[in-house]
C-alpha atoms as a PDB file:
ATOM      1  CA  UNK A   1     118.683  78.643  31.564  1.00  0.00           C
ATOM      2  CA  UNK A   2     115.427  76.372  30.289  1.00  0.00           C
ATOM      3  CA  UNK A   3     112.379  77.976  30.750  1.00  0.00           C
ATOM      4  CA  UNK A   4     110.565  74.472  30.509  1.00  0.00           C
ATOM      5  CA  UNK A   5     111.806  70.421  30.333  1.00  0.00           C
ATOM      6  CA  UNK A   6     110.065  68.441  28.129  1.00  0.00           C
ATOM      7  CA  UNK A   7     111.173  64.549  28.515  1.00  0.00           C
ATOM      8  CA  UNK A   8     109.557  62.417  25.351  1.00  0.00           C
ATOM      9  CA  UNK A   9     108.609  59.124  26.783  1.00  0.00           C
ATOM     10  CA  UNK A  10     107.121  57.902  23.472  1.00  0.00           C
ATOM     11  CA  UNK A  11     103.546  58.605  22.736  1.00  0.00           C
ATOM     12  CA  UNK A  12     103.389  60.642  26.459  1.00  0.00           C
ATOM     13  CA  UNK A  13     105.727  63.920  26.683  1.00  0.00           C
ATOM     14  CA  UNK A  14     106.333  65.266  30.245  1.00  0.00           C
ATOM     15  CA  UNK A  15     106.294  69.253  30.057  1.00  0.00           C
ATOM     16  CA  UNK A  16     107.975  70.723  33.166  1.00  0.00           C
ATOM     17  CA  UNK A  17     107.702  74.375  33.926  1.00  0.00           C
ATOM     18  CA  UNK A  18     111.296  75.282  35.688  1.00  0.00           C
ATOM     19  CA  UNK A  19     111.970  79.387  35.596  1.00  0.00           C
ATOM     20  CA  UNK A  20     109.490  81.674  37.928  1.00  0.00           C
ATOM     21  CA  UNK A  21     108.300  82.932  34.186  1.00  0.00           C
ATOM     22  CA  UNK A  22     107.588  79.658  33.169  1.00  0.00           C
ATOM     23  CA  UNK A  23     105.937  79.021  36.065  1.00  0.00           C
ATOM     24  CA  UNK A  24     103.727  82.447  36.189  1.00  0.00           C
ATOM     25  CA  UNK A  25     103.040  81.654  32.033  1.00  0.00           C
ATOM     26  CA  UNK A  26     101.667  78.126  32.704  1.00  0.00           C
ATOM     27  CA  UNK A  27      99.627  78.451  35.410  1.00  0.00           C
ATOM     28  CA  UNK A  28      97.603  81.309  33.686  1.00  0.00           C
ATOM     29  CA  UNK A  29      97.214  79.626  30.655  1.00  0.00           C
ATOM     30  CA  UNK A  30      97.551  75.567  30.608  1.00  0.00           C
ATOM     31  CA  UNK A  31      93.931  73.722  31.698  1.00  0.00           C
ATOM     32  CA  UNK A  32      95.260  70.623  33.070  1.00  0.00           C
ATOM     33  CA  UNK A  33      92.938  67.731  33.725  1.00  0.00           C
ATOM     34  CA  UNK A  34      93.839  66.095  37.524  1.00  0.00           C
ATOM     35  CA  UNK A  35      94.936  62.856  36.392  1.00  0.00           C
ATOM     36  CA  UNK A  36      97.919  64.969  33.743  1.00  0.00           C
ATOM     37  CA  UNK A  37      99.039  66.787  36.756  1.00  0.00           C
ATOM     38  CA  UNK A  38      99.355  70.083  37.666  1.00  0.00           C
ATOM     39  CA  UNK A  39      99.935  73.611  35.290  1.00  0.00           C
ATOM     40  CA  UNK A  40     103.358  73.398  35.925  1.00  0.00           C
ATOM     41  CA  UNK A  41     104.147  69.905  35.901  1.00  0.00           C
ATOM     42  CA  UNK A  42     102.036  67.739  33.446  1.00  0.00           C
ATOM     43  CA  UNK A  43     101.858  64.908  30.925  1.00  0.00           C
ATOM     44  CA  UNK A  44      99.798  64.681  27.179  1.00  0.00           C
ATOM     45  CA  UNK A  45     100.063  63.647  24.060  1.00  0.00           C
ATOM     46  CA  UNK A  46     103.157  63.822  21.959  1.00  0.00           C
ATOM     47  CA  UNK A  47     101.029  65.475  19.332  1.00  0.00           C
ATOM     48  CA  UNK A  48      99.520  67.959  21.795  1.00  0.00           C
ATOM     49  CA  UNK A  49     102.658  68.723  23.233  1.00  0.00           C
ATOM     50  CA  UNK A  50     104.637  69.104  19.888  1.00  0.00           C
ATOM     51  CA  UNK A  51     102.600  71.918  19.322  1.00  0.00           C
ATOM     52  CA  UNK A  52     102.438  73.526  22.816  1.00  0.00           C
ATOM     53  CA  UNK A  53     106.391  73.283  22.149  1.00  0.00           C
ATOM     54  CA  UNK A  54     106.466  75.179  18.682  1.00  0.00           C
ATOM     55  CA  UNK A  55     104.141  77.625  20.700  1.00  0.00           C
ATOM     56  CA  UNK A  56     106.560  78.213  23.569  1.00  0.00           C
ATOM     57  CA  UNK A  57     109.359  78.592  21.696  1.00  0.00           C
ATOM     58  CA  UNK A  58     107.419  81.568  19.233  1.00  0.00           C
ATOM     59  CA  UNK A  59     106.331  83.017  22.826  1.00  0.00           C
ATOM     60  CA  UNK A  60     110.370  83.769  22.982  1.00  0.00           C
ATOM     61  CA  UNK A  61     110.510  80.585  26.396  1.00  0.00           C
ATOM     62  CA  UNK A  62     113.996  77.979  26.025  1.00  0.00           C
ATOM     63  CA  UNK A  63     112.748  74.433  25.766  1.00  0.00           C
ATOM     64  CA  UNK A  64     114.833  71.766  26.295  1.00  0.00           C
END
């Protein structure tokens, strides 16, 4: 099972927090600004987010 869905729609990436450990990870540690959405459910930049990827995956989360 994915702990999170990232969908790359260009220069925005989606990051979607799906397993309850996901879930429990991102809302105590993502800041998300109102207009990317929520902790568990946001959008950024791909360059932001291909880092908050590499960092997910060395926390031990699947990404897909």
């Amino acid at each position: 099972m994915t702990d999170f869905e990232v969908f790359d729609n260009g220069s925005v990436w989606t990051i979607k927090a799906v397993s309850d450990s996901a879930k429990q990870f991102a809302e105590e540690n993502f800041e998300v600004e109102p207009w990317q959405g929520v902790s568990i459910h946001f959008s950024t930049d791909w360059r932001v987010a291909r880092d908050l990827v590499r960092q997910l995956v060395d926390e031990g989360f699947k990404v897909g």
